[in-house]
PDB file of N, CA and C in Angstrom:
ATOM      1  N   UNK A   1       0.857  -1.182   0.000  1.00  0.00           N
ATOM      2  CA  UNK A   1       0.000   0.000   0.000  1.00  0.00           C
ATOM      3  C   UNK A   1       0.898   1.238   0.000  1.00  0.00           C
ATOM      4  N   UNK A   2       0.294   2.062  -0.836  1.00  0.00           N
ATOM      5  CA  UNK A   2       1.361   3.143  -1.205  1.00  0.00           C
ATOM      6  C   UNK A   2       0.967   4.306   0.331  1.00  0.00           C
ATOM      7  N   UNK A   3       2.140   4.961   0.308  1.00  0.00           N
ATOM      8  CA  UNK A   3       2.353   5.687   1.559  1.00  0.00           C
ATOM      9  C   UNK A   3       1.194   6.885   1.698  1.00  0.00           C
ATOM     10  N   UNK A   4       0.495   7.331   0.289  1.00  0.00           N
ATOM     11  CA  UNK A   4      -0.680   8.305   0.408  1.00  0.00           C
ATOM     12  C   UNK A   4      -2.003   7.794   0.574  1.00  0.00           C
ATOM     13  N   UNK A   5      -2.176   6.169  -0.117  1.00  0.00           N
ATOM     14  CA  UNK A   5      -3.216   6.013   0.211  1.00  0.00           C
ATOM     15  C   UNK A   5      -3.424   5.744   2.035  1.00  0.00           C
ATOM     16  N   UNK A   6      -2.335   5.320   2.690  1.00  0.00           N
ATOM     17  CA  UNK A   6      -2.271   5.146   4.002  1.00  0.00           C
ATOM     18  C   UNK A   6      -2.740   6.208   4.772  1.00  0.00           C
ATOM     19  N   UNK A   7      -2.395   7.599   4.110  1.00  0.00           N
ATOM     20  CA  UNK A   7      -2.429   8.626   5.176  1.00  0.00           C
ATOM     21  C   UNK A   7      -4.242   9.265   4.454  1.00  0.00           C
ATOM     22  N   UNK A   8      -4.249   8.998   3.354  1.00  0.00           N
ATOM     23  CA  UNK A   8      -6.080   8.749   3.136  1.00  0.00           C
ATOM     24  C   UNK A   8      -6.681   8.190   4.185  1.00  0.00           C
ATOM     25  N   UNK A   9      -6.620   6.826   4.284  1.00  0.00           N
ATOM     26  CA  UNK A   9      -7.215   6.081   5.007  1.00  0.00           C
ATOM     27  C   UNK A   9      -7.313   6.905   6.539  1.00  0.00           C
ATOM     28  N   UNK A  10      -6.014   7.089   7.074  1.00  0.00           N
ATOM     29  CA  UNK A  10      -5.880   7.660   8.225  1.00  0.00           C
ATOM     30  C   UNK A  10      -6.647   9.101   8.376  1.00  0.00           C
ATOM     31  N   UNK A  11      -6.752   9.769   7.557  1.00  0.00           N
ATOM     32  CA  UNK A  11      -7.429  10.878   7.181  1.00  0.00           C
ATOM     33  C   UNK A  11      -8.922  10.555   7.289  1.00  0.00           C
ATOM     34  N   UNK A  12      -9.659   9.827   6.589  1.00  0.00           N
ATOM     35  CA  UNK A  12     -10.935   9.493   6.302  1.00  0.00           C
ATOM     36  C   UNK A  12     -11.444   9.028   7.633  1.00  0.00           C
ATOM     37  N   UNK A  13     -10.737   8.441   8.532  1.00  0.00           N
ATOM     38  CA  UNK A  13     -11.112   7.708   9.588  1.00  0.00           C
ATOM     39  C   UNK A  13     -10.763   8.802  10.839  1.00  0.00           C
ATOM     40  N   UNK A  14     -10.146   9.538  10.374  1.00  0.00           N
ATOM     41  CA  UNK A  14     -10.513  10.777  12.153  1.00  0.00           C
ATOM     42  C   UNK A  14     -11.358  11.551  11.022  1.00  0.00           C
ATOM     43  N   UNK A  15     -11.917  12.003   9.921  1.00  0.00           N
ATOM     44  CA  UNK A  15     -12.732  12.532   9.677  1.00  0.00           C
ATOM     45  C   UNK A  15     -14.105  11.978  10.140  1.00  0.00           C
ATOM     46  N   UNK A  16     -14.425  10.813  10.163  1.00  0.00           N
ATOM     47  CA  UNK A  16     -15.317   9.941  11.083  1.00  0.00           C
ATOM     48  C   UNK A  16     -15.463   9.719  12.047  1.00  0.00           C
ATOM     49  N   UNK A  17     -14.415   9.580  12.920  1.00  0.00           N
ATOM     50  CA  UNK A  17     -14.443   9.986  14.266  1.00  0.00           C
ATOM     51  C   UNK A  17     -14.770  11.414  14.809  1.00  0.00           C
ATOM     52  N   UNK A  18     -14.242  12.509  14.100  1.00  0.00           N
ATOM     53  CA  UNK A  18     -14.897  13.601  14.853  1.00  0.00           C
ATOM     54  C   UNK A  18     -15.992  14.187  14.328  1.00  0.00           C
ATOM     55  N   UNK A  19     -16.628  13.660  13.200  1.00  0.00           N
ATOM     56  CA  UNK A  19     -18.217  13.880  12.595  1.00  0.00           C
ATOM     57  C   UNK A  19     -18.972  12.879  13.798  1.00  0.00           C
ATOM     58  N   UNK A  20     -18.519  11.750  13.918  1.00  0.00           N
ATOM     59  CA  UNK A  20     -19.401  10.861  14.992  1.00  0.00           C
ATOM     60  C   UNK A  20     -19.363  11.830  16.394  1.00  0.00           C
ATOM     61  N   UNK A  21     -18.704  12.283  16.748  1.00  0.00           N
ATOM     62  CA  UNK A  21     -18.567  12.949  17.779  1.00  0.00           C
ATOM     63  C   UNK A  21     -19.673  14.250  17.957  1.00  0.00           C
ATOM     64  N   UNK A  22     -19.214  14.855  16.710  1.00  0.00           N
ATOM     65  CA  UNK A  22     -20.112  15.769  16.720  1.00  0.00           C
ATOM     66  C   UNK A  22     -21.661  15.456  16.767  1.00  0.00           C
ATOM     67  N   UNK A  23     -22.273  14.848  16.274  1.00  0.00           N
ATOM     68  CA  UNK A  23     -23.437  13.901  16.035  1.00  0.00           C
ATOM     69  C   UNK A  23     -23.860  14.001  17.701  1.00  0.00           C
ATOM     70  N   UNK A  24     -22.664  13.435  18.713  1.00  0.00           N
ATOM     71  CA  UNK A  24     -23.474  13.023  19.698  1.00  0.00           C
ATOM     72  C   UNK A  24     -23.292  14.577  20.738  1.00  0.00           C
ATOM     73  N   UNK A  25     -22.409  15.211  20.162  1.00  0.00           N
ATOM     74  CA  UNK A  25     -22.181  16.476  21.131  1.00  0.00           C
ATOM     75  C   UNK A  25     -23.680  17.465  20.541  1.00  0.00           C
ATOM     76  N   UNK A  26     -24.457  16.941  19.820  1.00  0.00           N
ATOM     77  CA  UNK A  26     -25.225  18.286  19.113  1.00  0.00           C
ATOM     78  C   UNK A  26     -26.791  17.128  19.393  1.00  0.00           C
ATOM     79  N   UNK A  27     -26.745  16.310  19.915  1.00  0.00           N
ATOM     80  CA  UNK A  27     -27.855  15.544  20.226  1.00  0.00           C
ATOM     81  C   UNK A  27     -28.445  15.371  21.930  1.00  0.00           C
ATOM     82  N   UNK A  28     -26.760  15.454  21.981  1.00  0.00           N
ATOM     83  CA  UNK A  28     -27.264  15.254  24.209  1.00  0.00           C
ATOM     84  C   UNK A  28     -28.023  16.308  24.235  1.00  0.00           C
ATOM     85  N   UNK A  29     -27.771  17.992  23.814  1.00  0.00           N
ATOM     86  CA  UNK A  29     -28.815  19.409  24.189  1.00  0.00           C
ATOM     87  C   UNK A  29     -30.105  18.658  24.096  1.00  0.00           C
ATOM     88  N   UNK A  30     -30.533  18.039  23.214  1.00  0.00           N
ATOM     89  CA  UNK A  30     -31.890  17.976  22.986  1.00  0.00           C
ATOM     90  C   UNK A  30     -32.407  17.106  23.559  1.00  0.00           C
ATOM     91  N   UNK A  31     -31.993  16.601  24.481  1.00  0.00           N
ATOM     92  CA  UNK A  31     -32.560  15.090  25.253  1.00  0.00           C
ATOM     93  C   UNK A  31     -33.243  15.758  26.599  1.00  0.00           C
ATOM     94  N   UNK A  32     -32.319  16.840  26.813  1.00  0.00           N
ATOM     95  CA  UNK A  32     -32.497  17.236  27.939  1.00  0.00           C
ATOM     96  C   UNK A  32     -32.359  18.325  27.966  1.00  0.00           C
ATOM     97  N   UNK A  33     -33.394  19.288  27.486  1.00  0.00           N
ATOM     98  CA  UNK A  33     -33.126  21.032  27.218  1.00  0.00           C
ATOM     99  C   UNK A  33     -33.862  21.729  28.830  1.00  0.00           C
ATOM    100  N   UNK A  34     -33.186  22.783  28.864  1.00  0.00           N
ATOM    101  CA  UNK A  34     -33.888  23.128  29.392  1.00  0.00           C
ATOM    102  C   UNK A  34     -33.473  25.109  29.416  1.00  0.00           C
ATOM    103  N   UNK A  35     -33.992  25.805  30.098  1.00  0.00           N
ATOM    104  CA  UNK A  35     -34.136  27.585  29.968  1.00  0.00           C
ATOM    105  C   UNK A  35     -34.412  28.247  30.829  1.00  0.00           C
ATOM    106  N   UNK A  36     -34.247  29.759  30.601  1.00  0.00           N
ATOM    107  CA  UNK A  36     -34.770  30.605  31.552  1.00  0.00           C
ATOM    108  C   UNK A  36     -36.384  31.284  31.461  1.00  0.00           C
ATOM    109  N   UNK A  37     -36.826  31.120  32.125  1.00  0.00           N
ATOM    110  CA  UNK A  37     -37.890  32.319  31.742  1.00  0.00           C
ATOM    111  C   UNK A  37     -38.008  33.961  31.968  1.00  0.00           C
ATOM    112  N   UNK A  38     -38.482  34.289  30.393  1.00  0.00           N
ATOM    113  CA  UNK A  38     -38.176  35.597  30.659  1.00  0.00           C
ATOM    114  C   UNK A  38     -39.492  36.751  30.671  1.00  0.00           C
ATOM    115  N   UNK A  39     -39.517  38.009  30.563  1.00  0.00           N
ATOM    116  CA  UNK A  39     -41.121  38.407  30.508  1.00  0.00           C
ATOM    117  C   UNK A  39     -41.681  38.419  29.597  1.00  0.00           C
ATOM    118  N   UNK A  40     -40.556  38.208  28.367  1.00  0.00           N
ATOM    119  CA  UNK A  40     -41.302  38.207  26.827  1.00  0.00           C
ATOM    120  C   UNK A  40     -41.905  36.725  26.705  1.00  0.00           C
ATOM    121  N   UNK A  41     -41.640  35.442  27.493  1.00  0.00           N
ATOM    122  CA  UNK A  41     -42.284  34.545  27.215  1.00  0.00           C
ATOM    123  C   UNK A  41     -43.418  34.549  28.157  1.00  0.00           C
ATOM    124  N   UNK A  42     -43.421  35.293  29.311  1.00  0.00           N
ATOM    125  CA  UNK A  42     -44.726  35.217  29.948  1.00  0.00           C
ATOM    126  C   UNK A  42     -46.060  36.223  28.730  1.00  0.00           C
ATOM    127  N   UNK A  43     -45.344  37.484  28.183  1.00  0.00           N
ATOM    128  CA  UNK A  43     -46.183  38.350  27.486  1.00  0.00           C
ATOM    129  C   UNK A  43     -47.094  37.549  26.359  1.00  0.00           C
ATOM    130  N   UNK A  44     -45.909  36.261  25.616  1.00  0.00           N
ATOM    131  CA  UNK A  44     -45.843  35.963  24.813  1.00  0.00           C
ATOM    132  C   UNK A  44     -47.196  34.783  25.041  1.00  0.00           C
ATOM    133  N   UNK A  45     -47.381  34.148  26.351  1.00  0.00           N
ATOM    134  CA  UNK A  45     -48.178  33.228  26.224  1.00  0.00           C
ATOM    135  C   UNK A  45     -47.470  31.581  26.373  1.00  0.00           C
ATOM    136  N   UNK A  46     -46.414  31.914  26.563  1.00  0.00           N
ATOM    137  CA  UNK A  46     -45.415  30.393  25.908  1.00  0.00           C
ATOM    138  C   UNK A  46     -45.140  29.548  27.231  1.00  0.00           C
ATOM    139  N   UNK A  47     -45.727  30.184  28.637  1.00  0.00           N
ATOM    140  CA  UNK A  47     -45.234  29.438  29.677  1.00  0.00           C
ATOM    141  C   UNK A  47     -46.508  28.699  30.383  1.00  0.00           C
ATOM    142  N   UNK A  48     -46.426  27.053  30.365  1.00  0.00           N
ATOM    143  CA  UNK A  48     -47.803  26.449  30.608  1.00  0.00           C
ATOM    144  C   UNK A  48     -47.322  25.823  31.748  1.00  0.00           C
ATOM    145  N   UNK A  49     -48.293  25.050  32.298  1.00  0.00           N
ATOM    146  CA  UNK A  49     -48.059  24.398  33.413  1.00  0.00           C
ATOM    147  C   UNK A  49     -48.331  22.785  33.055  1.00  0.00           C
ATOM    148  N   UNK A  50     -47.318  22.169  33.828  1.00  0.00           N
ATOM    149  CA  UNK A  50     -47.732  20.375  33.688  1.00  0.00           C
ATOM    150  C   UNK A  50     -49.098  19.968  32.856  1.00  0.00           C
ATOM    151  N   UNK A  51     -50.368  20.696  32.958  1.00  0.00           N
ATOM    152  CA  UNK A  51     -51.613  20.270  32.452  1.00  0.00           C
ATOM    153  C   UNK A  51     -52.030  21.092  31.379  1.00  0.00           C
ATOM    154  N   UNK A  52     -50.897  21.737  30.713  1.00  0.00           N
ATOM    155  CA  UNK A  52     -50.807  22.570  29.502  1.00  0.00           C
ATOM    156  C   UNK A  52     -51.778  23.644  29.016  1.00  0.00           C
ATOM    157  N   UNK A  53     -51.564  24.366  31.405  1.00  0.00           N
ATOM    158  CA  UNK A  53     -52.702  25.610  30.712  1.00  0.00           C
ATOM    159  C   UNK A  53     -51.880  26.410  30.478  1.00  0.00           C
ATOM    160  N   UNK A  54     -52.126  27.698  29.945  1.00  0.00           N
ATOM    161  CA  UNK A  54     -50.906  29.069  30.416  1.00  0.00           C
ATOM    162  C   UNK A  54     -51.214  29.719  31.062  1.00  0.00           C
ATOM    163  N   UNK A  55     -49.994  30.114  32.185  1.00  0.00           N
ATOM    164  CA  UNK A  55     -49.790  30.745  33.113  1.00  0.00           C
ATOM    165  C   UNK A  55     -49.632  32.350  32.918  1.00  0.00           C
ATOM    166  N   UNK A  56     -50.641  33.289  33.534  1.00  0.00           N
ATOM    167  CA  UNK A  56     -51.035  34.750  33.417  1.00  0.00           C
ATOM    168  C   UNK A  56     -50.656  35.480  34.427  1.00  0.00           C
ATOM    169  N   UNK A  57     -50.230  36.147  33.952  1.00  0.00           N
ATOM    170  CA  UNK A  57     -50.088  37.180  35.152  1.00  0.00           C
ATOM    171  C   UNK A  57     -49.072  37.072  36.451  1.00  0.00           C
ATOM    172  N   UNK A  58     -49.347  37.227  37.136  1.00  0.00           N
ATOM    173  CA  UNK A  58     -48.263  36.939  38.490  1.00  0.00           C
ATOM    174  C   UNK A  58     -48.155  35.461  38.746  1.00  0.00           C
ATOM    175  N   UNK A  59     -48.975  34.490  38.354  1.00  0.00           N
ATOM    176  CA  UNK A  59     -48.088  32.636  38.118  1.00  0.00           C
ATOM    177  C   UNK A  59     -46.733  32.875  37.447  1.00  0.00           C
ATOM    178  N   UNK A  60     -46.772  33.706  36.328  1.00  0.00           N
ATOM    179  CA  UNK A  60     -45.736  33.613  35.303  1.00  0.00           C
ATOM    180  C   UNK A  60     -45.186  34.225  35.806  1.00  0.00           C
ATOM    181  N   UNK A  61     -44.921  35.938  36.142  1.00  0.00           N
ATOM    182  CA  UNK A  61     -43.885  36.348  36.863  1.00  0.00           C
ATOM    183  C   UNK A  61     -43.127  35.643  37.693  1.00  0.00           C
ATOM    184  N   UNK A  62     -43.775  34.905  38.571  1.00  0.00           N
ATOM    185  CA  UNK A  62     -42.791  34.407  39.769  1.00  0.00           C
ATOM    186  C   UNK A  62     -41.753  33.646  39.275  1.00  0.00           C
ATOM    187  N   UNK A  63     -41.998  32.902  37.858  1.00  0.00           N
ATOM    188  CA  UNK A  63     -41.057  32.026  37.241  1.00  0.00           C
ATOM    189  C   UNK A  63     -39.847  32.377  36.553  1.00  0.00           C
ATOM    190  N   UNK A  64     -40.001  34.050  36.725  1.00  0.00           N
ATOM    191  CA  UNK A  64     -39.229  34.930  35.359  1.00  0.00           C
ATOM    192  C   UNK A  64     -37.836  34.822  36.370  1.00  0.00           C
ATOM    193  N   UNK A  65     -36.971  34.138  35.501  1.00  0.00           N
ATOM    194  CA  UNK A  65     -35.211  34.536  36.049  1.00  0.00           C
ATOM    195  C   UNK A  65     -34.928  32.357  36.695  1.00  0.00           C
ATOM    196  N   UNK A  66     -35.994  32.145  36.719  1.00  0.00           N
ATOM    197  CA  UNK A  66     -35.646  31.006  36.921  1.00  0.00           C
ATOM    198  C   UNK A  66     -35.925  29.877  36.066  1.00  0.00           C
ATOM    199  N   UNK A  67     -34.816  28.276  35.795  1.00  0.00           N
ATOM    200  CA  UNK A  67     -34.230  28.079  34.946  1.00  0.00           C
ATOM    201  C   UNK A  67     -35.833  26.883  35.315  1.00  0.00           C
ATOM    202  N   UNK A  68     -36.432  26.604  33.978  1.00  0.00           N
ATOM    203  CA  UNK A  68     -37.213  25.336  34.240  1.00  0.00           C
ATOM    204  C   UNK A  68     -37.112  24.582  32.967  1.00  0.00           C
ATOM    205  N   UNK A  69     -37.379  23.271  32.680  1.00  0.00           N
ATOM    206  CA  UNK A  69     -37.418  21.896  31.921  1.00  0.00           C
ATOM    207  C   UNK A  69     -38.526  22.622  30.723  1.00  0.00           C
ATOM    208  N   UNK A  70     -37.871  22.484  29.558  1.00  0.00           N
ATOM    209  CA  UNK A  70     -38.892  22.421  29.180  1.00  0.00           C
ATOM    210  C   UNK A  70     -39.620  20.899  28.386  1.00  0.00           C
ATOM    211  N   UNK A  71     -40.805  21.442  27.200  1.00  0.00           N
ATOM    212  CA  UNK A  71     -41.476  20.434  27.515  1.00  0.00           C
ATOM    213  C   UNK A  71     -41.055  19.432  26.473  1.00  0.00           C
ATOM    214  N   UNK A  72     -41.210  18.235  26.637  1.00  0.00           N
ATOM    215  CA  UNK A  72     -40.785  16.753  25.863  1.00  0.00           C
ATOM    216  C   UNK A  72     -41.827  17.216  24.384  1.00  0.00           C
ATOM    217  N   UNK A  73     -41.136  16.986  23.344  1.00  0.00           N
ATOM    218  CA  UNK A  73     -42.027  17.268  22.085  1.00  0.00           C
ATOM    219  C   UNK A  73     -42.180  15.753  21.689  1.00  0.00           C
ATOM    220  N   UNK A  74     -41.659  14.670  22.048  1.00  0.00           N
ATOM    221  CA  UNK A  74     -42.007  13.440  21.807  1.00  0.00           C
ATOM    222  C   UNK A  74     -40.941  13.171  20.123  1.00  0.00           C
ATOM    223  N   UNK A  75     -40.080  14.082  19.985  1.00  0.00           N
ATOM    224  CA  UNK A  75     -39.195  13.402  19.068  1.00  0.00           C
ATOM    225  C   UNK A  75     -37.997  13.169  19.782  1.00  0.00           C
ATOM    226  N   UNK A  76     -37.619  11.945  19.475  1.00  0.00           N
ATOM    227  CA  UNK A  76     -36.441  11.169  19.742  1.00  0.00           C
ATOM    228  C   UNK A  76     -35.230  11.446  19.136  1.00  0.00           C
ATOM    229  N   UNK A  77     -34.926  12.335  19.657  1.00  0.00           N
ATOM    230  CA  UNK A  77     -33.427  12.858  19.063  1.00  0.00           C
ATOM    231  C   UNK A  77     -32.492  12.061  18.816  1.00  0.00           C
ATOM    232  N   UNK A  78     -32.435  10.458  20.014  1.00  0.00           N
ATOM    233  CA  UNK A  78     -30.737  10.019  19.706  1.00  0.00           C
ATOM    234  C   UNK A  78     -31.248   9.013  18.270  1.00  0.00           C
ATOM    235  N   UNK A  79     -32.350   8.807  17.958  1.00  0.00           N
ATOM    236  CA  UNK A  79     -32.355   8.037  16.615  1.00  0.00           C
ATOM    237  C   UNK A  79     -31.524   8.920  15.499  1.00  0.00           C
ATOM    238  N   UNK A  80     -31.110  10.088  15.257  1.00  0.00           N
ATOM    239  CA  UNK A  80     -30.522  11.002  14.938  1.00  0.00           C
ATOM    240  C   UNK A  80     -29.266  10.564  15.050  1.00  0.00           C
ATOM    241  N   UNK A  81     -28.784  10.126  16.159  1.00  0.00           N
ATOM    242  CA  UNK A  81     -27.335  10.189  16.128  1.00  0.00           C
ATOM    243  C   UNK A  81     -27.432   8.762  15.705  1.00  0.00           C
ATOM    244  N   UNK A  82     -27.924   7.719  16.397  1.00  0.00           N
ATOM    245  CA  UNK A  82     -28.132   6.173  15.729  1.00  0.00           C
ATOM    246  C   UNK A  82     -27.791   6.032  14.198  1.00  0.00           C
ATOM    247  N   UNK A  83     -29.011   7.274  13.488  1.00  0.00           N
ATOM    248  CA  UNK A  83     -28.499   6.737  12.163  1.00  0.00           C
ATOM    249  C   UNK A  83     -27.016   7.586  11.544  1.00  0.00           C
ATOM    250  N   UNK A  84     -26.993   8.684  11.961  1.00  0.00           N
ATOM    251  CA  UNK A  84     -25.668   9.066  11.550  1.00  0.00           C
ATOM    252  C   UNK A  84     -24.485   8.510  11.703  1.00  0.00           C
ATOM    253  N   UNK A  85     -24.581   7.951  12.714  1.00  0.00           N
ATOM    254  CA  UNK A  85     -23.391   6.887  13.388  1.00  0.00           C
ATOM    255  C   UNK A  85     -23.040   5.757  11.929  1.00  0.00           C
ATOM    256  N   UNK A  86     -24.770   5.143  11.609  1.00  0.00           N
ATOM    257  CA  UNK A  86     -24.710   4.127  10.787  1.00  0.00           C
ATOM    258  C   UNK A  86     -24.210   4.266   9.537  1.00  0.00           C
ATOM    259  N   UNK A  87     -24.617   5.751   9.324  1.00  0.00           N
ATOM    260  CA  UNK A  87     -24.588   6.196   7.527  1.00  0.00           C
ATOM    261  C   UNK A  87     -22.665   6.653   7.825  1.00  0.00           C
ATOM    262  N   UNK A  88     -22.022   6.861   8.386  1.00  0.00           N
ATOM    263  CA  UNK A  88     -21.029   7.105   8.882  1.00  0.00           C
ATOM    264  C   UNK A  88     -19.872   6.077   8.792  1.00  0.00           C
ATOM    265  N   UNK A  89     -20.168   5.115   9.573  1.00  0.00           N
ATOM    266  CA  UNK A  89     -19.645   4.011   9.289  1.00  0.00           C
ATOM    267  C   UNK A  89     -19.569   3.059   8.259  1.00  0.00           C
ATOM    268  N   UNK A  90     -21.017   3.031   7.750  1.00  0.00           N
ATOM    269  CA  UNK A  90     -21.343   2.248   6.391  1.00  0.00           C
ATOM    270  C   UNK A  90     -20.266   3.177   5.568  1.00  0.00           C
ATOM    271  N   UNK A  91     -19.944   4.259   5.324  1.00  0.00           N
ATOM    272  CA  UNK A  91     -19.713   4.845   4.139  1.00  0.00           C
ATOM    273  C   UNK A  91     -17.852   4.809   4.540  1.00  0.00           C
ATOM    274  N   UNK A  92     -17.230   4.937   5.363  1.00  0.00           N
ATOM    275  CA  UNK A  92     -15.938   4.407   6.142  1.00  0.00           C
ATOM    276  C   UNK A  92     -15.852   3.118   5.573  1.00  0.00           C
ATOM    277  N   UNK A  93     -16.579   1.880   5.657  1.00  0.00           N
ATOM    278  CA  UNK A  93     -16.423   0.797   5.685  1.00  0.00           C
ATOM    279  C   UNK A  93     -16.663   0.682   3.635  1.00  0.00           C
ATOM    280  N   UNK A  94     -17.099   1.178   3.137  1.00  0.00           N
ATOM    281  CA  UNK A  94     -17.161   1.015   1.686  1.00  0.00           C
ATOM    282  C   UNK A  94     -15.995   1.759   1.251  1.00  0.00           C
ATOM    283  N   UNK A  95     -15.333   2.977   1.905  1.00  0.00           N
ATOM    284  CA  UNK A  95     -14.187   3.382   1.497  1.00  0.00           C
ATOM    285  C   UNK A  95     -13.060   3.208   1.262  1.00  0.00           C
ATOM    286  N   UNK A  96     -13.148   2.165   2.613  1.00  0.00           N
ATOM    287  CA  UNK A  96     -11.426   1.640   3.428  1.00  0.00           C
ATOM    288  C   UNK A  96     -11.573   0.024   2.901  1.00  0.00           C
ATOM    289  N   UNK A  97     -12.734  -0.805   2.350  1.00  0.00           N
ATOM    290  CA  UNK A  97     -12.439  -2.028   2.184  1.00  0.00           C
ATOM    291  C   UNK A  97     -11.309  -2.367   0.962  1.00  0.00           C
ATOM    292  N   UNK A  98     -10.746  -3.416   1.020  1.00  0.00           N
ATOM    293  CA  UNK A  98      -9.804  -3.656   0.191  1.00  0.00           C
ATOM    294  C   UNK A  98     -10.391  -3.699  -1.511  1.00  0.00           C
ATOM    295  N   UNK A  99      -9.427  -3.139  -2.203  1.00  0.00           N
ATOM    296  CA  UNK A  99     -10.659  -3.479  -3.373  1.00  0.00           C
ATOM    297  C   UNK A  99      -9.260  -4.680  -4.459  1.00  0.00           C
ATOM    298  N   UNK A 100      -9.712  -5.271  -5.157  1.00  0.00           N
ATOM    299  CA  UNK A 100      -9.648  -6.188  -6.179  1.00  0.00           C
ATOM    300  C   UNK A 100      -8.647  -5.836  -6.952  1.00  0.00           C
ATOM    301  N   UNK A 101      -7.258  -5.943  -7.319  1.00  0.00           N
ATOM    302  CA  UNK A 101      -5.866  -6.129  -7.827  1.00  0.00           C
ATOM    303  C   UNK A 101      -6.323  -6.172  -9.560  1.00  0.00           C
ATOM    304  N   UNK A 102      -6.234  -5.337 -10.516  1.00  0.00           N
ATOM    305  CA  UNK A 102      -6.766  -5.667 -11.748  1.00  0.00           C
ATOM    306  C   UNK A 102      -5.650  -6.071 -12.455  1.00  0.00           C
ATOM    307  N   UNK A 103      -5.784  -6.863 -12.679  1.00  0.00           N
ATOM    308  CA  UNK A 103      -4.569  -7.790 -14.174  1.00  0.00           C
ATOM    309  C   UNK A 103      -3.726  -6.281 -14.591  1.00  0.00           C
ATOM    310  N   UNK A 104      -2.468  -6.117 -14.705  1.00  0.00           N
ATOM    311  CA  UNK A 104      -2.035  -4.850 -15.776  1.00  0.00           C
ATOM    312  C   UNK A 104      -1.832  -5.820 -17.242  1.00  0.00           C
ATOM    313  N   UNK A 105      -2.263  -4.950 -17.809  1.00  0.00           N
ATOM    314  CA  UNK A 105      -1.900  -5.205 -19.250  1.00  0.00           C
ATOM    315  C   UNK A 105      -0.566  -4.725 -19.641  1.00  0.00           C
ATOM    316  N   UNK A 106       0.038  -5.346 -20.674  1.00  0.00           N
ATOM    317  CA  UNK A 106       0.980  -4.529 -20.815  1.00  0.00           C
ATOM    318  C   UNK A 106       2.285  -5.321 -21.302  1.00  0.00           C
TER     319      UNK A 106
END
């Protein structure tokens, strides 16, 4: 194996490693977000309670400056990184496999 395709290979494969990385550094935020409240989201209407009424007036004030959960939207973020991981590797693994010695002519 010639000395450039080596440092390809080596190349292609921390390019995969720190795309996989990234994948999971840009997926944990969303598993588990959470914020401040401020008065533009009380003005705004955007701050509800567990039983998804909204909170008016002095409920909402009291919350303003302090950090709360917000709410689960029911998408599953790490399937996100699951498949990137996959499409990631699959495409590493079609790159780096050995390929087939062709007859030279000649």
């Amino acid at each position: 194996m010639t000395l450039l395709r080596r440092r390809f290979r080596g190349m292609a494969t921390l390019v995969a490693l720190v795309t996989a990385v990234a994948l999971i550094v840009t997926a944990a935020p969303a598993m588990a977000q959470t914020s401040t409240v401020t008065q533009a989201d009380c003005d705004a209407g955007r701050i509800k309670n567990k039983q998804g009424e909204t909170l008016r007036g002095e409920a909402c004030e009291r919350l303003i400056g302090q950090r709360v959960r917000l709410a689960q939207t029911g998408f599953e973020a790490w399937w996100l990184l699951v498949g990137g991981v996959a499409c990631i590797g699959g495409a590493v693994a079609l790159r780096v496999r050995r390929r087939p010695v062709s007859p030279q002519l000649g």
